[in-house]
N, C-alpha and C. Protein backbone atom coordinates (compact mmCIF):
# COMPACT_ATOMS: atom_id res chain seq x y z
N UNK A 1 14.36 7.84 22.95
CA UNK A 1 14.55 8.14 21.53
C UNK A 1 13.69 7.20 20.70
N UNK A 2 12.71 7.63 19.76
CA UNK A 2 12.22 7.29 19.22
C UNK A 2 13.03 6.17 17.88
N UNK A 3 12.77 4.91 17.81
CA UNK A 3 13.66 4.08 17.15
C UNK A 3 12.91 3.61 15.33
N UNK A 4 12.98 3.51 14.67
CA UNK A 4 12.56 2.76 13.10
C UNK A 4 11.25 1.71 13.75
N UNK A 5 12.08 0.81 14.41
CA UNK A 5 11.29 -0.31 14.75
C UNK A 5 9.80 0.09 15.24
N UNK A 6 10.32 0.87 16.73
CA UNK A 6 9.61 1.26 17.20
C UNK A 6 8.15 1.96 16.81
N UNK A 7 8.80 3.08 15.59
CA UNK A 7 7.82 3.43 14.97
C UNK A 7 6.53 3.00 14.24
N UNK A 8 7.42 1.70 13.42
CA UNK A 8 6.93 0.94 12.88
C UNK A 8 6.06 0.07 13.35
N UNK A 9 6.27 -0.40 14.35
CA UNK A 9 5.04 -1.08 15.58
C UNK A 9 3.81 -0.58 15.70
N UNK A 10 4.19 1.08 15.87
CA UNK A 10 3.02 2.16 16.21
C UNK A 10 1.94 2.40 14.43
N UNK A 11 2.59 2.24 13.66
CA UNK A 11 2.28 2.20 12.46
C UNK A 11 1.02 0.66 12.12
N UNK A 12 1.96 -0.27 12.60
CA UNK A 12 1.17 -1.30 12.53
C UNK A 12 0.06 -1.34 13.48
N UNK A 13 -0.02 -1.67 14.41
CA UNK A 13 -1.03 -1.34 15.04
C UNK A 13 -1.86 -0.05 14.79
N UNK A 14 -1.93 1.04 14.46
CA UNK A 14 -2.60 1.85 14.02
C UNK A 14 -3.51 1.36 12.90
N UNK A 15 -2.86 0.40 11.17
CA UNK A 15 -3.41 -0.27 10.46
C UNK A 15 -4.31 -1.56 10.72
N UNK A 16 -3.77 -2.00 11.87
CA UNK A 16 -4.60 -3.26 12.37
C UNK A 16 -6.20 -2.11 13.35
N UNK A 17 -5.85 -1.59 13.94
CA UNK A 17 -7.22 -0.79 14.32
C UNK A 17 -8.03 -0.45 13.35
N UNK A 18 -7.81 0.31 11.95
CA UNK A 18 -8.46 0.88 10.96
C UNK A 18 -9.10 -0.99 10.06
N UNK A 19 -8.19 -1.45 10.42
CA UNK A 19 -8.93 -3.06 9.81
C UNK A 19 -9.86 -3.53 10.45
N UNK A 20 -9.62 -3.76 11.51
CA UNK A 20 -10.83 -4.04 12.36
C UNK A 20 -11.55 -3.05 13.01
N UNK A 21 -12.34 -2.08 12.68
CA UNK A 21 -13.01 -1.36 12.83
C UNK A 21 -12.70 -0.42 14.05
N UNK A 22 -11.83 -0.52 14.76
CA UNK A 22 -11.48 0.28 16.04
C UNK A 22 -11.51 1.80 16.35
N UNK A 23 -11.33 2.41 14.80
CA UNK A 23 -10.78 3.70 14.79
C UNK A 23 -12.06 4.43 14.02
N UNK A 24 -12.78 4.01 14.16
CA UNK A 24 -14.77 4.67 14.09
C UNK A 24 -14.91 6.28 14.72
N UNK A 25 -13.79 6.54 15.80
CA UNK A 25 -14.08 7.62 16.57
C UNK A 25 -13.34 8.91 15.72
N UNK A 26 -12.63 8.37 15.14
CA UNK A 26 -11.68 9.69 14.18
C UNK A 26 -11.90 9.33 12.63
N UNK A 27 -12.86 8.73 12.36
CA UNK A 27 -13.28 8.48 10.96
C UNK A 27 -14.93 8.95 10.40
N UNK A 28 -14.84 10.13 10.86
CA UNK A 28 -16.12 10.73 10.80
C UNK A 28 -16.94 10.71 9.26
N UNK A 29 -15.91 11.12 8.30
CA UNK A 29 -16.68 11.20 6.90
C UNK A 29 -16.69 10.34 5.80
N UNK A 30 -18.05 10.20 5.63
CA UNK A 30 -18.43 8.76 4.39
C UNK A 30 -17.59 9.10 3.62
N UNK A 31 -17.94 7.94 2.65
CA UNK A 31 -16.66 7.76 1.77
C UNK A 31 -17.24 8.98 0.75
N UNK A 32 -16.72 9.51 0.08
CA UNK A 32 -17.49 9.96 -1.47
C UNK A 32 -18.45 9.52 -2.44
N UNK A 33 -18.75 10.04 -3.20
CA UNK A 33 -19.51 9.14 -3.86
C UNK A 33 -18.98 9.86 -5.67
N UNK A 34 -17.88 9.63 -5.71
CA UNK A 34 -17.15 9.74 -6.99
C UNK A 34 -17.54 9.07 -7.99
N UNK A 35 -17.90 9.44 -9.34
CA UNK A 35 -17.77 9.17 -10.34
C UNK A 35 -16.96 8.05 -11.11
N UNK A 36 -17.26 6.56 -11.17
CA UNK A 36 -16.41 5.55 -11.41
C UNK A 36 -16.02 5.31 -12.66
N UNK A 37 -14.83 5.15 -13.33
CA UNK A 37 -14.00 4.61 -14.22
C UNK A 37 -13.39 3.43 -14.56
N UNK A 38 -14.36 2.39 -14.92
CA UNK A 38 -13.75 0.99 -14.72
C UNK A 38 -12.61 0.42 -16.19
N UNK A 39 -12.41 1.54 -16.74
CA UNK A 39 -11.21 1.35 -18.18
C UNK A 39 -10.38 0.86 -18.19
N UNK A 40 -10.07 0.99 -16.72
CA UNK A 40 -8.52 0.39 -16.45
C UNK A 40 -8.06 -1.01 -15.61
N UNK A 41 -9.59 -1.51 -15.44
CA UNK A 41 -9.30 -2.43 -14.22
C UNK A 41 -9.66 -4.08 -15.41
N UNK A 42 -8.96 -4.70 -15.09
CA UNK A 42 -9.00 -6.36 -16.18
C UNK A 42 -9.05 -7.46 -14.76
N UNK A 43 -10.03 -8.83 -15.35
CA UNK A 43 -10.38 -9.51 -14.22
C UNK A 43 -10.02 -10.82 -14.99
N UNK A 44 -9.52 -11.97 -14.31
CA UNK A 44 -8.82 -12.86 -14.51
C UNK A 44 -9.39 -13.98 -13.45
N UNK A 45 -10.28 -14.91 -13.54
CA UNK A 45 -10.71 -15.63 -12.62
C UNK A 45 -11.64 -14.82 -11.57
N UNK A 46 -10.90 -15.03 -10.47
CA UNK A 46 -11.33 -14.51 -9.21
C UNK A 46 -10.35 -12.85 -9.27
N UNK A 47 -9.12 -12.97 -9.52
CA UNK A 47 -8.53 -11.84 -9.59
C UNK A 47 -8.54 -10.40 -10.38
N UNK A 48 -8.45 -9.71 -9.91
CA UNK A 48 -8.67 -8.05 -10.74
C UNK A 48 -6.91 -7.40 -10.93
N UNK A 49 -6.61 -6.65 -11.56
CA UNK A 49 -5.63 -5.91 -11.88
C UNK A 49 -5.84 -4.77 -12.53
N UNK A 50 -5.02 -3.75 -12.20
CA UNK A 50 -5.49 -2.56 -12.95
C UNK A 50 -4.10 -2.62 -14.17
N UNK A 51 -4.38 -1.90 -15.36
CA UNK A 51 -3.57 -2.16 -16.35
C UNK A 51 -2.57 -1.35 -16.04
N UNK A 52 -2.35 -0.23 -15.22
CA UNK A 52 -1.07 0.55 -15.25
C UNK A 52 -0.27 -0.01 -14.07
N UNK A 53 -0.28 -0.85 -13.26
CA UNK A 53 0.12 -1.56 -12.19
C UNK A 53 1.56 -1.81 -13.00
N UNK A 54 2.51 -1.74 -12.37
CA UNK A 54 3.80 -2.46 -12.65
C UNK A 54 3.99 -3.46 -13.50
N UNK A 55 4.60 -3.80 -14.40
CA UNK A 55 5.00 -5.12 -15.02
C UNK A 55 6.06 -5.09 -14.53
N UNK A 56 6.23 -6.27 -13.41
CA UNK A 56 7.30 -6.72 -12.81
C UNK A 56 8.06 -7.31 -13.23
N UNK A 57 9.17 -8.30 -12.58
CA UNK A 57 9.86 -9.00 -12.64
C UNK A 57 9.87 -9.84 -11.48
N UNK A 58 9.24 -9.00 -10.62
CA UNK A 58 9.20 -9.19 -9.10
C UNK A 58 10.19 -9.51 -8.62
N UNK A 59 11.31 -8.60 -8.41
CA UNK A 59 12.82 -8.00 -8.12
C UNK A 59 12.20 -6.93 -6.89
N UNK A 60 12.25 -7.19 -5.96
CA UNK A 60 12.12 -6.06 -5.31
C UNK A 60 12.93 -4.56 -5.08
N UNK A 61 14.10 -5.32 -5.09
CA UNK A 61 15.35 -3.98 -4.93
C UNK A 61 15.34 -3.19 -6.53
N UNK A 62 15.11 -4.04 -7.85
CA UNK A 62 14.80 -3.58 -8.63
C UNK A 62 13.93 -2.20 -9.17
N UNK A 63 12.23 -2.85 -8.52
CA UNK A 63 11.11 -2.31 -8.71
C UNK A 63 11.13 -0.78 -7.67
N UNK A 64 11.94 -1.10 -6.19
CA UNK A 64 12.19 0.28 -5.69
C UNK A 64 13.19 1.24 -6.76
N UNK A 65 13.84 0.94 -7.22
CA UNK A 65 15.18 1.95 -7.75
C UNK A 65 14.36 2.42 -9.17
N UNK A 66 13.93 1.95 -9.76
CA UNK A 66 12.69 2.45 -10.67
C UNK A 66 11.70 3.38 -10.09
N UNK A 67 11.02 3.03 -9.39
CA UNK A 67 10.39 4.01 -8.99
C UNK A 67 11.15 5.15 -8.42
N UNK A 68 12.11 5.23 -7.50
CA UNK A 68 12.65 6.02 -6.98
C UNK A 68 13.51 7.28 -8.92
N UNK A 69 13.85 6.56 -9.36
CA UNK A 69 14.27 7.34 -11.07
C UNK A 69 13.18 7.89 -11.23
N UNK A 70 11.89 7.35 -11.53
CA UNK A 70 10.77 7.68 -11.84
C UNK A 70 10.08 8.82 -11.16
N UNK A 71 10.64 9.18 -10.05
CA UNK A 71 10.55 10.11 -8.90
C UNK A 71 8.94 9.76 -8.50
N UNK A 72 8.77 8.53 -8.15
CA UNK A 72 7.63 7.87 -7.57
C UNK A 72 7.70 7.34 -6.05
N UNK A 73 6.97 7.05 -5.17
CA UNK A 73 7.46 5.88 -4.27
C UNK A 73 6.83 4.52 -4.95
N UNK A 74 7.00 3.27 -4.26
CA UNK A 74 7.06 2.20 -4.54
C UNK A 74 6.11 1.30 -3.68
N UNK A 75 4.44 0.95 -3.95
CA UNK A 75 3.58 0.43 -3.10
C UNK A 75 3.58 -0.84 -3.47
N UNK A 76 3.71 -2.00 -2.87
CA UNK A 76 3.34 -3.47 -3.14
C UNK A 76 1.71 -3.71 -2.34
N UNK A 77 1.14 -4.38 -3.08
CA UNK A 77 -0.21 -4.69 -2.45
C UNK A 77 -0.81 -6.19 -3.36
N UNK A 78 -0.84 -6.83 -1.71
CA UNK A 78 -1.24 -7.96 -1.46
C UNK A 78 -2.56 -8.55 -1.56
N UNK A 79 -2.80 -9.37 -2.75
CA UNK A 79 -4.47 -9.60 -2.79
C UNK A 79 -4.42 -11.34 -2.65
N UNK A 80 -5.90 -11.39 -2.92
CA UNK A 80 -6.15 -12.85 -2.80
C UNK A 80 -7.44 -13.19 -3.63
N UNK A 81 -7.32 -13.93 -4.33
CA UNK A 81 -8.19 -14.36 -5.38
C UNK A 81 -9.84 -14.52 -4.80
N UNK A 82 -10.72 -14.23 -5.36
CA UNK A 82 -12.32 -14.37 -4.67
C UNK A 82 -12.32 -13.52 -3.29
N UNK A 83 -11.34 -12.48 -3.04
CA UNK A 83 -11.32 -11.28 -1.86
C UNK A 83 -12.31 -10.29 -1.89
N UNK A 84 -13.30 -10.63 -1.74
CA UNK A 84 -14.52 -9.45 -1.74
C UNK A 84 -13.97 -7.93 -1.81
N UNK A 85 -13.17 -7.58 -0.56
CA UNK A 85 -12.69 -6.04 -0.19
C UNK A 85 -11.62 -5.50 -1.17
N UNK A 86 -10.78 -6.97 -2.06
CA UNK A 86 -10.00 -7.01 -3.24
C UNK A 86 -10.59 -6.27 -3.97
N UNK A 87 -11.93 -6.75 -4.42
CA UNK A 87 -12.62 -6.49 -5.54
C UNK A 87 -13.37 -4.99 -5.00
N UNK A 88 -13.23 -4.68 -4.40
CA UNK A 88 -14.18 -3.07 -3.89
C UNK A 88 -12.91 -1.85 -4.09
N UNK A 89 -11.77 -2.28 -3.69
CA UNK A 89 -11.03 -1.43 -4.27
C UNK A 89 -10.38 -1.52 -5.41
N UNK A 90 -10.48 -2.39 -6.26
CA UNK A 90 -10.67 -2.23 -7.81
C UNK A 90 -11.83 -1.51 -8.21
N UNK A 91 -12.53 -1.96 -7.71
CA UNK A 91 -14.27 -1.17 -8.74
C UNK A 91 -14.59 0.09 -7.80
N UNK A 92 -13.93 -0.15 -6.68
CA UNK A 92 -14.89 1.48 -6.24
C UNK A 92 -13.47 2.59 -5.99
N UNK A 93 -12.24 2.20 -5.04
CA UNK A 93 -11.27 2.93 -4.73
C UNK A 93 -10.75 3.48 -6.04
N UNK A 94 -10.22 2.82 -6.82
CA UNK A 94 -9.14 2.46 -7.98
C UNK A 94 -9.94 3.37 -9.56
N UNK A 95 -11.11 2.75 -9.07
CA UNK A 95 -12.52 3.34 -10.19
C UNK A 95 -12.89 4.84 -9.86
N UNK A 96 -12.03 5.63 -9.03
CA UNK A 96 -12.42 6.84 -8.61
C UNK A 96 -10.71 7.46 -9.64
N UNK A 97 -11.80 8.46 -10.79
CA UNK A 97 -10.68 8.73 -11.43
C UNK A 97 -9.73 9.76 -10.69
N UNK A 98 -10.00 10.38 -9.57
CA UNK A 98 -9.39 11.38 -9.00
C UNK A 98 -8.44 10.90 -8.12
N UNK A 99 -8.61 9.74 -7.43
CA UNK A 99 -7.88 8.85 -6.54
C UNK A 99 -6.71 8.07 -7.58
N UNK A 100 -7.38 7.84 -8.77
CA UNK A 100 -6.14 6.81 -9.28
C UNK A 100 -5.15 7.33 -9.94
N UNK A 101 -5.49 8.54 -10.54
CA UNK A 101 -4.75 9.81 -11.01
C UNK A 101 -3.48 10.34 -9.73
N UNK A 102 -3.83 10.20 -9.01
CA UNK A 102 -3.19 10.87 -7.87
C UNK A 102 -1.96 9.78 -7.65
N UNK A 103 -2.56 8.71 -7.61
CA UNK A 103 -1.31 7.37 -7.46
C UNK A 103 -0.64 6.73 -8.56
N UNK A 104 -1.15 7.02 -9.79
CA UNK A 104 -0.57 6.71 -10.78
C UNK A 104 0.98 7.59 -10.95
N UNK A 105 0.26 8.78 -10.66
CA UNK A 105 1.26 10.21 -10.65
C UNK A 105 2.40 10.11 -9.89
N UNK A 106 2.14 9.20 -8.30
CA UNK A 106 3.07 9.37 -7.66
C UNK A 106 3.38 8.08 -7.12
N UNK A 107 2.79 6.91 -7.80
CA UNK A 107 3.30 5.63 -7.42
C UNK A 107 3.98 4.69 -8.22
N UNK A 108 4.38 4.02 -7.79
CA UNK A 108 4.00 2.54 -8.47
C UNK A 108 4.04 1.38 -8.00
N UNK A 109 3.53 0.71 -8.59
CA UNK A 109 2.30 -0.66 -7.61
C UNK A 109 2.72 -1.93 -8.20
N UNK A 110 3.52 -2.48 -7.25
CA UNK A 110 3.45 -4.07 -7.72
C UNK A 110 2.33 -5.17 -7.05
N UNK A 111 1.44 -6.22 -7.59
CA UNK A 111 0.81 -6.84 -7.54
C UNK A 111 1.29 -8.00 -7.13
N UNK A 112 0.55 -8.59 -5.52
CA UNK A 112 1.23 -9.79 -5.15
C UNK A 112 0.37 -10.80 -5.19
N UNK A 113 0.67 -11.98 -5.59
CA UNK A 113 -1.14 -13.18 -5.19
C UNK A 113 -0.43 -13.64 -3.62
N UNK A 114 -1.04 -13.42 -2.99
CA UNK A 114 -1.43 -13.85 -1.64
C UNK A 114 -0.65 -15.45 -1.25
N UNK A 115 -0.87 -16.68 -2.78
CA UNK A 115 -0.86 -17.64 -2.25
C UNK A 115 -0.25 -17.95 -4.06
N UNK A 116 0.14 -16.99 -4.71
CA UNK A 116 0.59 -17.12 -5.15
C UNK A 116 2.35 -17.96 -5.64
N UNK A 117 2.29 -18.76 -6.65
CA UNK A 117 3.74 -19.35 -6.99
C UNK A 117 4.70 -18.75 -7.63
N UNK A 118 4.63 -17.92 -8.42
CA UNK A 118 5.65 -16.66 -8.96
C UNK A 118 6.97 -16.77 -8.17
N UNK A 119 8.10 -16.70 -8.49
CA UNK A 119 9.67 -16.43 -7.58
C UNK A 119 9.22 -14.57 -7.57
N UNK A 120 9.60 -14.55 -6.30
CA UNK A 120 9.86 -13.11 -5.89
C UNK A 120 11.54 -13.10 -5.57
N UNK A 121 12.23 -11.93 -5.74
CA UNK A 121 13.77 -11.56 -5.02
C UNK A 121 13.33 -10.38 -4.14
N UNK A 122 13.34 -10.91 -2.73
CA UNK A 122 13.45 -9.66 -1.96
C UNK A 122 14.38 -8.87 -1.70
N UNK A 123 14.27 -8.05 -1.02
CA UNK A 123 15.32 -6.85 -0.94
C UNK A 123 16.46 -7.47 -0.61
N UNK A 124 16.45 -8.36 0.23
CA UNK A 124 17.59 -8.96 0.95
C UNK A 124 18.13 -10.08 0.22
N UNK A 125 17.77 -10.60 -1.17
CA UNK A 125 18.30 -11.24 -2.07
C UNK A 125 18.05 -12.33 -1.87
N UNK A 126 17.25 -12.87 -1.18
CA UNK A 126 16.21 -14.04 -0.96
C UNK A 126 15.19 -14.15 -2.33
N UNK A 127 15.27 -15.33 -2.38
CA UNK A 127 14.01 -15.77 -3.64
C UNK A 127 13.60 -16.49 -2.83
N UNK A 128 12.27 -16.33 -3.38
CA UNK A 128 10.64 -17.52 -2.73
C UNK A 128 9.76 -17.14 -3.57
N UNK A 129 8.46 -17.74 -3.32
CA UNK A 129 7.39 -17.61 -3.87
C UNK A 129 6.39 -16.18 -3.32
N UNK A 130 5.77 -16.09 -4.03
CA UNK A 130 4.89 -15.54 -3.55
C UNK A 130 3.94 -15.64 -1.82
N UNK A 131 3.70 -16.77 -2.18
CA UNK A 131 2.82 -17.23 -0.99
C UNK A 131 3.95 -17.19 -0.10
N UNK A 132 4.99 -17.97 0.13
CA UNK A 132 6.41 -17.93 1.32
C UNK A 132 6.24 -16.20 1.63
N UNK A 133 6.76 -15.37 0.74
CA UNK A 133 6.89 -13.79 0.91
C UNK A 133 5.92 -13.16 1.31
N UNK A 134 4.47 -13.59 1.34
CA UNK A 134 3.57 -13.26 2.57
C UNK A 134 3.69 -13.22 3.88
N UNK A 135 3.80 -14.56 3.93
CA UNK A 135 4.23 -15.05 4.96
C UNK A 135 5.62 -14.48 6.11
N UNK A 136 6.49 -14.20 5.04
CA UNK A 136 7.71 -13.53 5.85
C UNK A 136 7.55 -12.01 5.81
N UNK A 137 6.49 -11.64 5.45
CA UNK A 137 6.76 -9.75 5.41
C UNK A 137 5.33 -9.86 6.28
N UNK A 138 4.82 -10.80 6.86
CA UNK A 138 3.77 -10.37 8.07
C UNK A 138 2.25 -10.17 7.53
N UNK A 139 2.32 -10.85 6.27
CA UNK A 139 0.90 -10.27 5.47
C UNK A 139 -0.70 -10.79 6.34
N UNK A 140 -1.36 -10.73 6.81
CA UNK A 140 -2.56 -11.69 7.20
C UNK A 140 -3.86 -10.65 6.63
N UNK A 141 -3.93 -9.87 6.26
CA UNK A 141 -5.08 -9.11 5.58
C UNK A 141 -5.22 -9.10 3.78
N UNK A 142 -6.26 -9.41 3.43
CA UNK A 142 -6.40 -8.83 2.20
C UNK A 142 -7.27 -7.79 1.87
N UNK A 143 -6.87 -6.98 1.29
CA UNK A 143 -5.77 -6.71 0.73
C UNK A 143 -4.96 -6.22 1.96
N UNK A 144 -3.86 -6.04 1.20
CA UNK A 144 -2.61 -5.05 2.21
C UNK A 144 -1.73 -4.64 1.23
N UNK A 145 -1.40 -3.52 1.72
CA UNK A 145 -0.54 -2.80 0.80
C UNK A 145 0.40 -2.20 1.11
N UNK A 146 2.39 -2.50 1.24
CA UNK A 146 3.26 -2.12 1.64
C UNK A 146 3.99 -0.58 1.44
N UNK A 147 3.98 0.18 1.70
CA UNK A 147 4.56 1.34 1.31
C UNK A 147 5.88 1.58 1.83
N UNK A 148 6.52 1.33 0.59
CA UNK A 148 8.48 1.23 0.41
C UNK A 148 8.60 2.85 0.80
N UNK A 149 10.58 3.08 1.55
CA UNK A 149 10.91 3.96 1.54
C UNK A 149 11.79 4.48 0.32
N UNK A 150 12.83 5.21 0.64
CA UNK A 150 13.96 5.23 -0.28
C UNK A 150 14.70 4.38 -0.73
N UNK A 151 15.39 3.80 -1.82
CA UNK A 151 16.49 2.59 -1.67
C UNK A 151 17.52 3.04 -0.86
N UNK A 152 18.14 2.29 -0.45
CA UNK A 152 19.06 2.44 0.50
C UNK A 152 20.45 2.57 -0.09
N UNK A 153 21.40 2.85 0.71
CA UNK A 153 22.50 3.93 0.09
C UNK A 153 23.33 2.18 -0.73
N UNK A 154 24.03 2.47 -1.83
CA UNK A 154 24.51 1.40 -2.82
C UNK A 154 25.83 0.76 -2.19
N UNK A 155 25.52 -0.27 -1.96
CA UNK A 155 26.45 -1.43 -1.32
C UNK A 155 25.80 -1.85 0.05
N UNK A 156 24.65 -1.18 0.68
CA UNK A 156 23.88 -1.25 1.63
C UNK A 156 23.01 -2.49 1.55
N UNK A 157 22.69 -3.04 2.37
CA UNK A 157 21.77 -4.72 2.61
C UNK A 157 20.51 -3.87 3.42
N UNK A 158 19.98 -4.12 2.89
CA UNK A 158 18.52 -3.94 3.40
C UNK A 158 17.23 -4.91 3.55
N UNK A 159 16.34 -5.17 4.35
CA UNK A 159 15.11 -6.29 4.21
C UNK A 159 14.13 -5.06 4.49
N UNK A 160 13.10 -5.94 4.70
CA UNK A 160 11.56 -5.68 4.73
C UNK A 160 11.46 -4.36 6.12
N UNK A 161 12.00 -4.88 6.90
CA UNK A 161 12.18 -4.23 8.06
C UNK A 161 12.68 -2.87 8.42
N UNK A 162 13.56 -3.00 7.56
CA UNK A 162 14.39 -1.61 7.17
C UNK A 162 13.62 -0.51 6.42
N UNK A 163 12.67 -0.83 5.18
CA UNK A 163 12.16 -0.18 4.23
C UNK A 163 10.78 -0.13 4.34
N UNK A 164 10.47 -0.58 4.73
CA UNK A 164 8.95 -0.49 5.30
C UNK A 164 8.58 0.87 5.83
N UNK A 165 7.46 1.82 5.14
CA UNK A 165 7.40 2.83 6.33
C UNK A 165 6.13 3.10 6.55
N UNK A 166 5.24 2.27 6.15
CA UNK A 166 3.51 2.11 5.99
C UNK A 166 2.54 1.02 5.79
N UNK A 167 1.83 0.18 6.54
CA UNK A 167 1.12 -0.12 5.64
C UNK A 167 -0.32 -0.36 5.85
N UNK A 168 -1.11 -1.14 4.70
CA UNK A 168 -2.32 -0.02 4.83
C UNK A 168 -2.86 -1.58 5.07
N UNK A 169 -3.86 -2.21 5.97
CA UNK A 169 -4.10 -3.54 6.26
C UNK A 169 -5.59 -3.27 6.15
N UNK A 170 -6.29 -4.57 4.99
CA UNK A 170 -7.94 -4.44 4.85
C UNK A 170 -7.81 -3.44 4.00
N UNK A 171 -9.84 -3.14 4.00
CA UNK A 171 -10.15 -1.88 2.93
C UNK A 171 -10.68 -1.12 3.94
N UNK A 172 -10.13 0.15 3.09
CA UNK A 172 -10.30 1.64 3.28
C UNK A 172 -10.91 2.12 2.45
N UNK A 173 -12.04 3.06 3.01
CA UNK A 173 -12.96 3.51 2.29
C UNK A 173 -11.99 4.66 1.29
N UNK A 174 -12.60 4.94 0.04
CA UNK A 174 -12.32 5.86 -0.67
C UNK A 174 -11.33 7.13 -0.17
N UNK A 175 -11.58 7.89 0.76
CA UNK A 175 -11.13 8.92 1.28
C UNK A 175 -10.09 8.73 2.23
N UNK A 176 -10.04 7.85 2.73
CA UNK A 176 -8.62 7.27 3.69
C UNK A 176 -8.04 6.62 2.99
N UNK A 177 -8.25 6.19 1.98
CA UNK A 177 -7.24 4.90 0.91
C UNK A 177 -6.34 6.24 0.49
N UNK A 178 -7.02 6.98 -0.39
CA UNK A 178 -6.27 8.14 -0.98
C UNK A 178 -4.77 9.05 0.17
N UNK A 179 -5.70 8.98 1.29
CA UNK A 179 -4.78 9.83 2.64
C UNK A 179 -3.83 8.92 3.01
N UNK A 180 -3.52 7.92 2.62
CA UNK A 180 -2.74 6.90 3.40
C UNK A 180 -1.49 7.38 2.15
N UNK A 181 -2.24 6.91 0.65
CA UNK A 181 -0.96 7.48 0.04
C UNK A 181 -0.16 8.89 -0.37
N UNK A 182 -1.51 9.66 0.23
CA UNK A 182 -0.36 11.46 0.91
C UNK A 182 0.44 11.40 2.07
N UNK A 183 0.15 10.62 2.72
CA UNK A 183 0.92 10.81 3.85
C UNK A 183 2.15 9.80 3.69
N UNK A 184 1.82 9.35 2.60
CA UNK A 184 3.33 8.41 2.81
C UNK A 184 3.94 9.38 1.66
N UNK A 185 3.66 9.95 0.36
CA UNK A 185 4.14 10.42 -0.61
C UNK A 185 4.54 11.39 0.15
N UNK A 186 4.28 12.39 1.49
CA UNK A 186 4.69 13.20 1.80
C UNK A 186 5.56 13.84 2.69
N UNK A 187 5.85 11.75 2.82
CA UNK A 187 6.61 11.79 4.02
C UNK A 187 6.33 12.07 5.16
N UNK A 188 5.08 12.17 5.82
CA UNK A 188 4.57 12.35 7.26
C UNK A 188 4.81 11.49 8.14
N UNK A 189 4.96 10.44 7.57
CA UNK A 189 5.26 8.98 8.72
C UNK A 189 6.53 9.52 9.51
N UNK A 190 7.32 10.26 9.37
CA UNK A 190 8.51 10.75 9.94
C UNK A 190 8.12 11.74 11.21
N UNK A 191 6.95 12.50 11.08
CA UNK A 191 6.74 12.90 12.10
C UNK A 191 5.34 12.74 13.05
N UNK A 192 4.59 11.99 12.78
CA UNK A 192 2.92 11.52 13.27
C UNK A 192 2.30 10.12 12.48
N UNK A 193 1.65 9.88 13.51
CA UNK A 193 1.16 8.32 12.85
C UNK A 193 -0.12 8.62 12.03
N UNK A 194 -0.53 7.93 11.36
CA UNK A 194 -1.36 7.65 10.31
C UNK A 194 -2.68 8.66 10.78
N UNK A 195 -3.34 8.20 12.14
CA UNK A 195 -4.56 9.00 12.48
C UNK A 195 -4.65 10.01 12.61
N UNK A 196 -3.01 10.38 13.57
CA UNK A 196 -2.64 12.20 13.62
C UNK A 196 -2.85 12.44 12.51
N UNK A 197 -2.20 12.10 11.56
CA UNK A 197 -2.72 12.84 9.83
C UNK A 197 -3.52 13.14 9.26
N UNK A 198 -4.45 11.94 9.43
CA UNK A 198 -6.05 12.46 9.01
C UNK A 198 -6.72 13.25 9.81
N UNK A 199 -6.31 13.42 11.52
CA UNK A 199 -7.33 13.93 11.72
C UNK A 199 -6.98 15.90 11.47
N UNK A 200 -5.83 15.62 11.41
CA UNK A 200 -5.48 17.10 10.87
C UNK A 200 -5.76 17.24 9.71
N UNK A 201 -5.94 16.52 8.57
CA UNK A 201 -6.27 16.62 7.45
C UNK A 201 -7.78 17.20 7.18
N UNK A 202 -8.79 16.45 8.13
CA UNK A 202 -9.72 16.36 8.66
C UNK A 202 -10.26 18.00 9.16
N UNK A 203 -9.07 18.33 10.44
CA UNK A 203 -9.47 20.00 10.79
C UNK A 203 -9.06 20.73 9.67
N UNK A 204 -8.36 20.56 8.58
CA UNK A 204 -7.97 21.51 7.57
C UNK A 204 -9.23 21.34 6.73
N UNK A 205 -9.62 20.58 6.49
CA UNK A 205 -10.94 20.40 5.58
C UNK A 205 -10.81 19.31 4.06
N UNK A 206 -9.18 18.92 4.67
CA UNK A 206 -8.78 18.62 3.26
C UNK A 206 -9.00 17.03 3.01
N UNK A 207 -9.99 16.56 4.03
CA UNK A 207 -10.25 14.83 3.54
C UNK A 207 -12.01 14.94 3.15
């Protein structure tokens, strides 16, 4: 019987292949070459943000139950200040008005600094910093970007482990950045891993 955990393993490792270049053999088509929109993206030092990104509190159990009202899912993504691949999916992923339209529509995005001091409350009612909450949710890529499930039923304890049902480790070119968040908006992780998706996406014509 296929278990949460279990799955989730297969998930990760699938994202750690697409990071380190492994998965070349089912990633046949360049990225696009879309039309960029930089209106929305503001730069702060080394760091970028896009302006419709969440204004947090950085409440995690919070920021899911909002989105979930909002009839959104709930992506956290992990950057790091002077992150080259940071900065490519601000100006090139994020800058594709067709891609950001699509996640604006059906997301919402909290912004983490990597090594950041900010108090976070995780799901499990733990406070730390930023940088600590890397650290304990398994972060080692920048970017990375967590893709939350449902909140969990009310009076229910939940962590990272529990709600986790994606995530996307390094940069992804344009056209897989976008597929990572259909297949989680669509709930596919429930029945095929990340590559099965694209590459069916792929025989349909639709990446």
């Amino acid at each position: 019987m296929q278990t949460r955990r279990g799955f989730s393993k297969r998930l990760l490792a699938a994202g750690t292949a697409l990071a380190s270049g492994l998965a070349g053999a089912w990633l046949p088509v360049p990225a696009r070459a879309g039309e960029k929109d930089l209106s929305t993206v503001e730069k702060s030092g080394g760091h970028y943000r896009q302006t419709w990104f969440l204004s947090s509190f950085l409440d995690m159990n919070e920021d899911l139950t909002m989105a979930a009202e909002n009839g959104k899912r709930l992506a956290v993504i992990f950057e790091l200040e002077g992150c080259p691949y940071c900065r490519e999916t601000h100006l090139v992923n994020f800058a594709d008005p067709e891609i950001r339209g699509y996640i604006r529509e059906n997301f919402e995005m909290v912004q983490i600094d990597m090594k950041g001091s900010a108090a976070v409350t995780d799901f499990d009612g733990e406070t730390l910093s930023e940088s600590k909450l890397r650290k304990k949710w398994g972060i080692r890529f920048s970017p990375t970007i967590i893709f939350l499930g449902e909140p969990p039923a009310e009076g229910t304890a939940a962590g990272i482990k529990d709600l986790e049902v994606s995530r996307m480790q390094g940069y992804f070119r344009p056209n897989y950045f976008v597929s990572m968040f259909r297949y989680v908006r669509e709930k596919a992780y429930e029945s095929q891993a990340f590559p099965a998706y694209v590459k069916a996406q792929l025989a349909a014509g639709k990446s």
